[in-house]
C-alpha atoms as a PDB file:
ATOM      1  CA  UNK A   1       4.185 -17.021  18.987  1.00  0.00           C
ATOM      2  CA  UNK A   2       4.468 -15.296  15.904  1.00  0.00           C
ATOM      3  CA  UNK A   3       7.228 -13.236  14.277  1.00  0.00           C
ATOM      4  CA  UNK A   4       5.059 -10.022  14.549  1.00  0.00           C
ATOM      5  CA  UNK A   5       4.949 -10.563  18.214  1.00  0.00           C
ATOM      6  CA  UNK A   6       5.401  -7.232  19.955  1.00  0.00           C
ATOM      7  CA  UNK A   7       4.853  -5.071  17.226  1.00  0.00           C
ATOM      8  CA  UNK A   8       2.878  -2.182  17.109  1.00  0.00           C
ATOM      9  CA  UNK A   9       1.371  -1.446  13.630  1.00  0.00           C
ATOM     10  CA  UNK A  10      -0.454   1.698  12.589  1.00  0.00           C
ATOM     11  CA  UNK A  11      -2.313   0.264   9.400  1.00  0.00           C
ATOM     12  CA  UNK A  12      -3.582   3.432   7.056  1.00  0.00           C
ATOM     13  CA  UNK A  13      -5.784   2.635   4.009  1.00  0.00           C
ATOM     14  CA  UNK A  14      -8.417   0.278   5.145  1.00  0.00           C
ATOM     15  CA  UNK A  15     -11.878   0.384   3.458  1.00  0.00           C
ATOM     16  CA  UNK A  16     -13.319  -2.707   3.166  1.00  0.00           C
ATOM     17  CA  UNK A  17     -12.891  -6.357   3.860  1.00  0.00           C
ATOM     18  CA  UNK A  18     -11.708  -6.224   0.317  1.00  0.00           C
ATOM     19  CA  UNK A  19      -8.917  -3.574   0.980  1.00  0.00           C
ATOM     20  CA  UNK A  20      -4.867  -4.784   0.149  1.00  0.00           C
ATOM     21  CA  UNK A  21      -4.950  -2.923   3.730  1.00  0.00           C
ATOM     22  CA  UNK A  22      -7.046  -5.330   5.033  1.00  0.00           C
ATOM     23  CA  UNK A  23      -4.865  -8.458   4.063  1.00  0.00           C
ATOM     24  CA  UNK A  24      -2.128  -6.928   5.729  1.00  0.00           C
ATOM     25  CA  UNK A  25      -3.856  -6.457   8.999  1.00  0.00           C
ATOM     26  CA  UNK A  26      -5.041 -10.182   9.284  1.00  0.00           C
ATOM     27  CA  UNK A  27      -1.828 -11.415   8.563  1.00  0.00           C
ATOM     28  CA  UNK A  28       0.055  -8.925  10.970  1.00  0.00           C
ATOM     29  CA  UNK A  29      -2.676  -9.763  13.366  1.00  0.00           C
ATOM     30  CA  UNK A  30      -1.618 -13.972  12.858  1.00  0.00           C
ATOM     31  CA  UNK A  31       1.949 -12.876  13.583  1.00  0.00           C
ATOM     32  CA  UNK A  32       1.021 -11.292  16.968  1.00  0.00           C
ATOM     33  CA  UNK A  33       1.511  -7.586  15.910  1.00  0.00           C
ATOM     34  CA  UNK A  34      -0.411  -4.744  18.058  1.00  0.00           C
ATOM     35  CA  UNK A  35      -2.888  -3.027  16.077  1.00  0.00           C
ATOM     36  CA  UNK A  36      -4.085   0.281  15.241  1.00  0.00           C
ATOM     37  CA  UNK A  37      -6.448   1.354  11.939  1.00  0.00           C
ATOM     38  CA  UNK A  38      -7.511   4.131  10.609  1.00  0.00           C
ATOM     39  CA  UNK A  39     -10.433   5.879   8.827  1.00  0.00           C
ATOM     40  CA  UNK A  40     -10.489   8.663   6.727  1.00  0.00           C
ATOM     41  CA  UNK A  41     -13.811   9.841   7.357  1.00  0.00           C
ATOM     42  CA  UNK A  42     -17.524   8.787   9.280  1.00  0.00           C
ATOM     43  CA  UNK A  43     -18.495   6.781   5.955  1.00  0.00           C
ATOM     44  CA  UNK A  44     -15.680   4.858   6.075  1.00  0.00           C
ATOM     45  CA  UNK A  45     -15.722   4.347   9.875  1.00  0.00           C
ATOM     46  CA  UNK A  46     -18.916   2.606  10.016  1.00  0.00           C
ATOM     47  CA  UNK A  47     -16.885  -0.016   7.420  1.00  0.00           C
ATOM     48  CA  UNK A  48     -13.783   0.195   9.415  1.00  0.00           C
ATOM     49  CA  UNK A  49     -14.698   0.106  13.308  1.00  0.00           C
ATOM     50  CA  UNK A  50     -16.461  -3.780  12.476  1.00  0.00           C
ATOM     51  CA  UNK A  51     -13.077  -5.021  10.662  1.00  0.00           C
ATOM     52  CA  UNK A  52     -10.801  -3.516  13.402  1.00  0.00           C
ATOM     53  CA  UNK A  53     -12.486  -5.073  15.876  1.00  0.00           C
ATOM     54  CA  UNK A  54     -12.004  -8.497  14.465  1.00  0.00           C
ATOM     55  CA  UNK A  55      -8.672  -7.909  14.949  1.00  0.00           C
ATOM     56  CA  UNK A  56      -8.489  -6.352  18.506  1.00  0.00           C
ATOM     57  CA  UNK A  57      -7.349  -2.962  16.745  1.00  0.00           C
ATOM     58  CA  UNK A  58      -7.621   0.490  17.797  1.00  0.00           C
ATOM     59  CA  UNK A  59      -9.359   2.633  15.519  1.00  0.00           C
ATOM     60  CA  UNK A  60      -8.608   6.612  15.256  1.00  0.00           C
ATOM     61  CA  UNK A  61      -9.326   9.249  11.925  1.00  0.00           C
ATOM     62  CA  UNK A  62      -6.802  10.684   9.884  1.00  0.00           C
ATOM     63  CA  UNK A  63      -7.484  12.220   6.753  1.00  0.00           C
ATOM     64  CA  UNK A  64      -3.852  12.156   5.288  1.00  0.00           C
ATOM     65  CA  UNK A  65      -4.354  15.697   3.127  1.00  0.00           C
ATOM     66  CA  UNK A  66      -4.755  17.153   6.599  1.00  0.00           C
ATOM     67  CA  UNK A  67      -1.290  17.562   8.590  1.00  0.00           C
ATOM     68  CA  UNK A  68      -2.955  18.195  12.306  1.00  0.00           C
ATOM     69  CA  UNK A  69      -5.024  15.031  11.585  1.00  0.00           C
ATOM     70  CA  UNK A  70      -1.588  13.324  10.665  1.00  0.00           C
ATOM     71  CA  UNK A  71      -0.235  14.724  13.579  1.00  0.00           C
ATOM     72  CA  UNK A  72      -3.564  14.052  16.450  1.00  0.00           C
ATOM     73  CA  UNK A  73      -2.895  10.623  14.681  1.00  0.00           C
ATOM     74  CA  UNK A  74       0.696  10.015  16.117  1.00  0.00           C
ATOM     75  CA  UNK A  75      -0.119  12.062  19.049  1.00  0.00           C
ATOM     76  CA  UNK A  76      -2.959   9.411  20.000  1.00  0.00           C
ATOM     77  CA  UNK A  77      -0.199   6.562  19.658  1.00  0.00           C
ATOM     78  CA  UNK A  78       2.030   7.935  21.547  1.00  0.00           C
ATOM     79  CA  UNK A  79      -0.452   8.005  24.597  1.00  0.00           C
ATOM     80  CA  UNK A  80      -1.711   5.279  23.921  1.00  0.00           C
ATOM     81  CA  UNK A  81       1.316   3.187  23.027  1.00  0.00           C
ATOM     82  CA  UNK A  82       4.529   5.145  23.729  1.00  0.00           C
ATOM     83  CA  UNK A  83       5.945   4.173  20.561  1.00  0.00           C
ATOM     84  CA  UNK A  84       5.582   2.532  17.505  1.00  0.00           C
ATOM     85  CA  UNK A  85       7.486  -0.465  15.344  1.00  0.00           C
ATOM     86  CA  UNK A  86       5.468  -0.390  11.847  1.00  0.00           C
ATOM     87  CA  UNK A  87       3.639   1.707   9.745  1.00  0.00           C
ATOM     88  CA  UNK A  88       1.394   0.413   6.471  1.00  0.00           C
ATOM     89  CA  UNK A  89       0.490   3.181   3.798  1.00  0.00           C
ATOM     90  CA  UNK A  90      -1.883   1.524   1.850  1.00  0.00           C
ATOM     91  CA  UNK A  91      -3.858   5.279   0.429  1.00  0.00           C
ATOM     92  CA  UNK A  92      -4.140   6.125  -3.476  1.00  0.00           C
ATOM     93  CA  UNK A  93      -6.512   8.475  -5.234  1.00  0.00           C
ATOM     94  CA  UNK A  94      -6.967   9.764  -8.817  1.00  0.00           C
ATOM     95  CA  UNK A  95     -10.325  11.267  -9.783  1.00  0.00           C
ATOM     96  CA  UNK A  96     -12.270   8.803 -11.615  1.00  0.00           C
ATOM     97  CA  UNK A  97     -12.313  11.084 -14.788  1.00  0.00           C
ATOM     98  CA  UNK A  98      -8.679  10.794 -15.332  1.00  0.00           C
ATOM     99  CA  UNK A  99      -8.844   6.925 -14.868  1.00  0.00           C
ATOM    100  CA  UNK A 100     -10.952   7.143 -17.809  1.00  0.00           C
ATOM    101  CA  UNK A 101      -9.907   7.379 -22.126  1.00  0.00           C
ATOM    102  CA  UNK A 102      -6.487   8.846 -22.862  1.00  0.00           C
ATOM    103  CA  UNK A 103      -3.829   9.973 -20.414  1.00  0.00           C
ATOM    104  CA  UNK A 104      -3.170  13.571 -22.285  1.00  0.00           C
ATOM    105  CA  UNK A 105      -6.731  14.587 -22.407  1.00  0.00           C
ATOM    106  CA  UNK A 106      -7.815  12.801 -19.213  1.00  0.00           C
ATOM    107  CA  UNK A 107      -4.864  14.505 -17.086  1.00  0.00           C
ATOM    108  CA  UNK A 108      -5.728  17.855 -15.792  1.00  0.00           C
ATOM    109  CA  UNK A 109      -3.562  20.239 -13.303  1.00  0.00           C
ATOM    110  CA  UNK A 110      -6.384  19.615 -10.464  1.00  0.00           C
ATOM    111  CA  UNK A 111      -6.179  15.757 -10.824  1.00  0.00           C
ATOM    112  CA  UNK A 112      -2.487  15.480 -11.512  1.00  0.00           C
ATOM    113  CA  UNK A 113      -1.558  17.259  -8.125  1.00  0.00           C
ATOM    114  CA  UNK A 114      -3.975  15.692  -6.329  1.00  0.00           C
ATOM    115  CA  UNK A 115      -3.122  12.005  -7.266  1.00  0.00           C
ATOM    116  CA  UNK A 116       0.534  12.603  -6.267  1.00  0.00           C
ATOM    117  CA  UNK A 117      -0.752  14.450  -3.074  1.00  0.00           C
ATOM    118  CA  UNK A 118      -3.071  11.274  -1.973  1.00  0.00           C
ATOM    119  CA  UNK A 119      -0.929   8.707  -3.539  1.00  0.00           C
ATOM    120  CA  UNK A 120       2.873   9.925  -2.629  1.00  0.00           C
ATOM    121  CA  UNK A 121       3.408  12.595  -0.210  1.00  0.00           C
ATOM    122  CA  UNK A 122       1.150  11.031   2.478  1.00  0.00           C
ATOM    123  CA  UNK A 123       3.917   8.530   2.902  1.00  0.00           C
ATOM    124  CA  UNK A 124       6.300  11.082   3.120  1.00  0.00           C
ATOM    125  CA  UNK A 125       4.140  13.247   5.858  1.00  0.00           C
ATOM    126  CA  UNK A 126       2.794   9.863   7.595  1.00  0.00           C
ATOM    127  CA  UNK A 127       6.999   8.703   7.771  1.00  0.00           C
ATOM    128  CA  UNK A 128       7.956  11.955   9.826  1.00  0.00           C
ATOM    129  CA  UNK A 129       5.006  12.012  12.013  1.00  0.00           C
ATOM    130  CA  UNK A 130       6.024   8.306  12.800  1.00  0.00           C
ATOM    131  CA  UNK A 131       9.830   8.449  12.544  1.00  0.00           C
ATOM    132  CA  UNK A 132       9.503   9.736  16.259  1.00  0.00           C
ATOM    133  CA  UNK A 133       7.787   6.935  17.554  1.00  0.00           C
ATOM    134  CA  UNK A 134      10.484   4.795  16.114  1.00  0.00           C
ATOM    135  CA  UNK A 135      12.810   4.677  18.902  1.00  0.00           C
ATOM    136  CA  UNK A 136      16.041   2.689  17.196  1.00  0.00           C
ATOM    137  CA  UNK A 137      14.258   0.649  14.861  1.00  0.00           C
ATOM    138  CA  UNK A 138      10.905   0.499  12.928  1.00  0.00           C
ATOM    139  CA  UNK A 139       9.581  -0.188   9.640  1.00  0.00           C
ATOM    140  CA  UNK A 140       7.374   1.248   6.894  1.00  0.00           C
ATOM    141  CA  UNK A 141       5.882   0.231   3.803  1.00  0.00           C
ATOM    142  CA  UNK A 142       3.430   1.060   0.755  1.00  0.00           C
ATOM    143  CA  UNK A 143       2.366  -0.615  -1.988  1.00  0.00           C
ATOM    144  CA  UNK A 144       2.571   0.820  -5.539  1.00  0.00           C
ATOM    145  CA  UNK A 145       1.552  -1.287  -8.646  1.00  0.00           C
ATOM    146  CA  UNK A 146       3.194  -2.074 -12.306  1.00  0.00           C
ATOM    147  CA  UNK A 147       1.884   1.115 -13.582  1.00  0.00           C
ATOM    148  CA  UNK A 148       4.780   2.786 -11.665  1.00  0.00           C
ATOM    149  CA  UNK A 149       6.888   1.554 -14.575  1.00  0.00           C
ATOM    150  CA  UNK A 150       5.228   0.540 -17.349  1.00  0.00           C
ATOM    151  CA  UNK A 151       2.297   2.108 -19.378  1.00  0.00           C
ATOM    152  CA  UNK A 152      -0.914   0.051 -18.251  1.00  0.00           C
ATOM    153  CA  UNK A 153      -4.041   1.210 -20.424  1.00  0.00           C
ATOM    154  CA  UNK A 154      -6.686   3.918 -18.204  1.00  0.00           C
ATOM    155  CA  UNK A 155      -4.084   3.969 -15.366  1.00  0.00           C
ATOM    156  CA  UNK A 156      -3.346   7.403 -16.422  1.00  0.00           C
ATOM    157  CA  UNK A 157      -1.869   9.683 -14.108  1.00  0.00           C
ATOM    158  CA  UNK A 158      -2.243   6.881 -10.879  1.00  0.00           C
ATOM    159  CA  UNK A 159       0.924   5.680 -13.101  1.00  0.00           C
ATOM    160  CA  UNK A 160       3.070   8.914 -12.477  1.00  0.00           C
ATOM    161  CA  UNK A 161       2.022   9.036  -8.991  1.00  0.00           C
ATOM    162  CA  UNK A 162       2.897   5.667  -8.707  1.00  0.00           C
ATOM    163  CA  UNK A 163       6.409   5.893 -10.008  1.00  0.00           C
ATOM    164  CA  UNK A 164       6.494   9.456  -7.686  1.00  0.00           C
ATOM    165  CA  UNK A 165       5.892   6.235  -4.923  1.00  0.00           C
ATOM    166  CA  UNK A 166       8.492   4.519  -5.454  1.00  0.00           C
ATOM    167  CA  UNK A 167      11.077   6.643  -6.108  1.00  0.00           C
ATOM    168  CA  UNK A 168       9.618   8.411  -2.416  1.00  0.00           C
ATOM    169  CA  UNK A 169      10.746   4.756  -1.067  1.00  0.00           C
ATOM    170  CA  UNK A 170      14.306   5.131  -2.327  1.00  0.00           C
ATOM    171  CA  UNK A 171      14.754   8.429  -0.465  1.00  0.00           C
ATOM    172  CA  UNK A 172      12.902   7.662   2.622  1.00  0.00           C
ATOM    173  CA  UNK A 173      15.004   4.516   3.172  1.00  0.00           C
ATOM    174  CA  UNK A 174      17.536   6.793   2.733  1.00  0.00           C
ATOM    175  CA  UNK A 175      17.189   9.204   4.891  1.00  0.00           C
ATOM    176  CA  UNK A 176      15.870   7.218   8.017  1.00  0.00           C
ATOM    177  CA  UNK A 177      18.061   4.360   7.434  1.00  0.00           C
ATOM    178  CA  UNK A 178      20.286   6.045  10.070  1.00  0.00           C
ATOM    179  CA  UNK A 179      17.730   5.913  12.606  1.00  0.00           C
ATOM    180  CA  UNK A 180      17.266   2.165  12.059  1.00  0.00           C
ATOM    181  CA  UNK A 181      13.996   2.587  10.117  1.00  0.00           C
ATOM    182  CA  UNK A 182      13.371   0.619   7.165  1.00  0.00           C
ATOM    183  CA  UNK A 183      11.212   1.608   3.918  1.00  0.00           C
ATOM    184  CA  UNK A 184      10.140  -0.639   1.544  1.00  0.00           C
ATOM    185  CA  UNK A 185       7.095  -0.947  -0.898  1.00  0.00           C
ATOM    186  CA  UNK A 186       4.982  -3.956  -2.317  1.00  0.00           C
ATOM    187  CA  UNK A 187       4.356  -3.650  -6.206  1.00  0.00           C
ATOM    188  CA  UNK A 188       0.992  -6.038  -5.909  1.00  0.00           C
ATOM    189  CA  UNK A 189      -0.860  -7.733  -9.275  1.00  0.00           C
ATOM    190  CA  UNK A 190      -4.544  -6.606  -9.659  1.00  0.00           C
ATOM    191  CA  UNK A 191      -7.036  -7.459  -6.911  1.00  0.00           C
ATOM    192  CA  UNK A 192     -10.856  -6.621  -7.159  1.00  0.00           C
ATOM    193  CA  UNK A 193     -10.924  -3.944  -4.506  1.00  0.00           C
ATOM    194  CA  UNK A 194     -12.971  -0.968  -3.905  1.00  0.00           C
ATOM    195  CA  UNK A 195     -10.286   1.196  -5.854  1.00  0.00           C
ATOM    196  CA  UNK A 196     -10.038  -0.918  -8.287  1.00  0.00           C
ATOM    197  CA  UNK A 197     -13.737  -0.723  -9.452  1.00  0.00           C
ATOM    198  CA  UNK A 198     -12.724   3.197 -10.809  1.00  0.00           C
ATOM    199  CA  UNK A 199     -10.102   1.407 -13.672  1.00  0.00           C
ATOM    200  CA  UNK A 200     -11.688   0.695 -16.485  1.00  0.00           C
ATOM    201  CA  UNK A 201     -11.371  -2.935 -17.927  1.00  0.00           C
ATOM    202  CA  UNK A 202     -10.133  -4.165 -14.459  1.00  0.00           C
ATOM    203  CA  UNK A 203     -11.955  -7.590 -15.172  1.00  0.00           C
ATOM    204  CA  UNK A 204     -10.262  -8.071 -18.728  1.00  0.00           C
ATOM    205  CA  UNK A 205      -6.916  -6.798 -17.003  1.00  0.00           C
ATOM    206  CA  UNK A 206      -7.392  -9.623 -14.127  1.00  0.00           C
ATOM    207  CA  UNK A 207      -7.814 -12.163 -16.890  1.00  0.00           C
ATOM    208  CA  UNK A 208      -5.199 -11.295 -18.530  1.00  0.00           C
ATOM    209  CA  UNK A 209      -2.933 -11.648 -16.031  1.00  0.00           C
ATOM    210  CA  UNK A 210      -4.162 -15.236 -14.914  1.00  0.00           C
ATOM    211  CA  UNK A 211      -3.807 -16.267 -18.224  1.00  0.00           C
ATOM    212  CA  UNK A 212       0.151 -15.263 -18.923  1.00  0.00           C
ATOM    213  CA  UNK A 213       1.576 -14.898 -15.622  1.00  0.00           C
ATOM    214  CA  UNK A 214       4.236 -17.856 -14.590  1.00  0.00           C
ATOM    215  CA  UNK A 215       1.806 -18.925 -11.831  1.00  0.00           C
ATOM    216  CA  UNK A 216      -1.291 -18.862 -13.899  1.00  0.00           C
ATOM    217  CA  UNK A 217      -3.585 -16.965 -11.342  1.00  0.00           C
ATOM    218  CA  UNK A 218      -3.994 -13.783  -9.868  1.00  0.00           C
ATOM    219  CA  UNK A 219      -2.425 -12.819  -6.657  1.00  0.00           C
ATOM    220  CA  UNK A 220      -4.711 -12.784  -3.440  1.00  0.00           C
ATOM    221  CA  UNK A 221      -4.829 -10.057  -0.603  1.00  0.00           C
ATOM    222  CA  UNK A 222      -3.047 -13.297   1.479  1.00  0.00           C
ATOM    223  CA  UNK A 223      -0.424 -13.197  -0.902  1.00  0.00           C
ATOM    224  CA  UNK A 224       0.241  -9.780  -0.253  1.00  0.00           C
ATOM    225  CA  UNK A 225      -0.633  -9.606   3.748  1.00  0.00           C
ATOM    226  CA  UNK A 226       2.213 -12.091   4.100  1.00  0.00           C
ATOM    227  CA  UNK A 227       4.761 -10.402   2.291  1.00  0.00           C
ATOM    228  CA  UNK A 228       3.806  -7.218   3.850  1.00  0.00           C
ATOM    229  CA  UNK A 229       4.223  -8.941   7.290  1.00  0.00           C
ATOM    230  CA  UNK A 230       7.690 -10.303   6.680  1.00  0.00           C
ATOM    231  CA  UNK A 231       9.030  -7.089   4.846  1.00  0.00           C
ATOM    232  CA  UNK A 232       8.095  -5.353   8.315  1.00  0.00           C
ATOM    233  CA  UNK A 233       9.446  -8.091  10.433  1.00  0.00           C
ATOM    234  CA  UNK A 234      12.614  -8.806  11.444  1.00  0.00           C
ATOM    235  CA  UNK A 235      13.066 -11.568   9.507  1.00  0.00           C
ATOM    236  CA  UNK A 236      14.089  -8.588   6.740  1.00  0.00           C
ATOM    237  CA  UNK A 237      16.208  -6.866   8.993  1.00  0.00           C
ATOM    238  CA  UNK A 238      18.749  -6.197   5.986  1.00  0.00           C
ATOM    239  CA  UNK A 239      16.139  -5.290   3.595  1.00  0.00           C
ATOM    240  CA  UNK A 240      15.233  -1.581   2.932  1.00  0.00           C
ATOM    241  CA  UNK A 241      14.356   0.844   0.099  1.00  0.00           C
ATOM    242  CA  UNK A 242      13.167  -2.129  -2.168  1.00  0.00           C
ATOM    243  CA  UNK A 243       9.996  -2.773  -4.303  1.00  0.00           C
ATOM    244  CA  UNK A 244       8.832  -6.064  -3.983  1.00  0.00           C
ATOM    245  CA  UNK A 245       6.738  -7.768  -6.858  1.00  0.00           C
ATOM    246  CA  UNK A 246       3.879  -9.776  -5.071  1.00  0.00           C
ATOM    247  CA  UNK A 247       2.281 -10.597  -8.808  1.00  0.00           C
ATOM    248  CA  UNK A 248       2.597 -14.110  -9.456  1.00  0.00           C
ATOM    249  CA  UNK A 249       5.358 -13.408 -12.060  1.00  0.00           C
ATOM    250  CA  UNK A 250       3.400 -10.905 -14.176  1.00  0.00           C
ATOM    251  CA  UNK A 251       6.324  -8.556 -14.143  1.00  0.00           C
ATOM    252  CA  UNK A 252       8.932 -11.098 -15.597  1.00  0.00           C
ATOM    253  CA  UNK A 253       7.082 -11.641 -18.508  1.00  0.00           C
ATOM    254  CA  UNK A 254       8.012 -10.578 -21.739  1.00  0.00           C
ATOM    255  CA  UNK A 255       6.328 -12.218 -24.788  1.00  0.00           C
ATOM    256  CA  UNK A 256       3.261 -12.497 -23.247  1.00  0.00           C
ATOM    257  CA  UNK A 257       1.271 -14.844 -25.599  1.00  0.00           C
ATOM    258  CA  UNK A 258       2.052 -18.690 -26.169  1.00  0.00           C
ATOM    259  CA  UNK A 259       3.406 -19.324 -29.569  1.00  0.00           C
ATOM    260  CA  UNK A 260       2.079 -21.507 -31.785  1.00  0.00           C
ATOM    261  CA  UNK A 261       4.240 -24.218 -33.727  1.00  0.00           C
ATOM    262  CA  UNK A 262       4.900 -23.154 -37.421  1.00  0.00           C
ATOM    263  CA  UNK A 263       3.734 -25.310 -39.734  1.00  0.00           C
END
């Protein structure tokens, strides 16, 4: 039996069998967790109905920049489920042209508002349509990156949205941490994913990291499908409105070169 058992999981952000999303629905699945996946529109649910039924999940659409999809969404659970323990937000979107040169001339008004729409207020809409479903006790999480607090090269104005993210998990935790609702977030290393392939220099960036972090590799969608499972466990039970690095070390580095013995 695992320590998922019981659990019902609504799992948002899956795209491919490459997806962070995807990670945390096989490991979730391991621990005996119930469930459900989404897809944001028909292209992606000829990727997503194949994966989901791997794992035995219901699938249903939800476009997260439209509220009565967010809210047929939790609607469907609660008929089909009566309730619900977890929910994964695993959605981020910046235009590819602002992913792309300098963050001042690649950052317009249009791209700006709609990376922070995509990237931070869906966990803000998906929380309340779920916070109902919570009866006592549930759990959510997202996962942000290092850009969120640091300036990474090309990740633009996905960095602001980021750090929008994050500081969306402080007041979420917050204000359902009365209801017995955790929030947490998962501040993963770079993984070759389908988003991923829009930042520019992603395989000199992965590198990079392998090469300086304490570890010495990259972190794997396992790596992070486990955390995400405990961190919506019980076993964290006392843990809420925390960012947990899943990076092998990256962000503990400082000086991030070896130096060389003066001669």
């Amino acid at each position: 039996m695992g320590f998922m058992t019981g659990k019902r999981a609504l799992i948002v952000g899956v795209a491919t069998d490459r997806s962070i999303a995807w990670g945390i629905a096989q490991a979730m699945h391991r621990e005996g967790a119930q469930l459900a996946i989404s897809y944001a529109n028909d292209k992606l649910k000829e990727r997503v109905l194949p994966l989901a039924a791997q794992v035995g999940a219901l699938t249903l659409p939800l476009d997260v920049t439209v509220d009565r999809e967010i809210d047929g969404a939790f609607e469907l659970l609660k008929r089909e489920w009566g309730g619900l323990d977890v929910l994964v937000h695993a959605v981020a979107y910046a235009p590819r042209e602002a992913l792309t040169g300098g963050f001042v001339e690649a950052t317009s008004r249009e791209s700006f508002r709609m990376a922070h729409d995509i990237s931070s207020y869906s966990l803000t809409a998906l929380a309340r349509g779920a916070a109902p479903l919570m009866k006592g006790s549930g759990a959510v999480i997202t996962l942000s990156y290092l850009g969120a607090v640091r300036s990474v090269p090309s990740y633009n104005v996905m960095g602001l949205a980021k750090a929008s993210l994050e500081a969306n998990v402080r007041f979420l935790a917050a204000d359902m941490g009365p209801a017995g609702i955790r929030v947490n977030g998962i501040s993963a290393g770079p993984i070759k994913t389908l988003a991923a392939a829009g930042i520019p220099g992603f395989r000199k960036m992965l590198g990079r990291v392998a090469d300086v972090a304490p570890l010495r590799r990259n972190v794997t969608l396992e790596d992070v499908g486990n955390a995400a499972a405990f961190l919506c466990s019980d076993l964290s039970a006392g843990i809420t409105g925390e960012i947990l690095y899943v990076d092998c070390g990256y962000n503990t580095v400082g000086m991030s070169f070896p130096l060389e013995a003066e001669g």
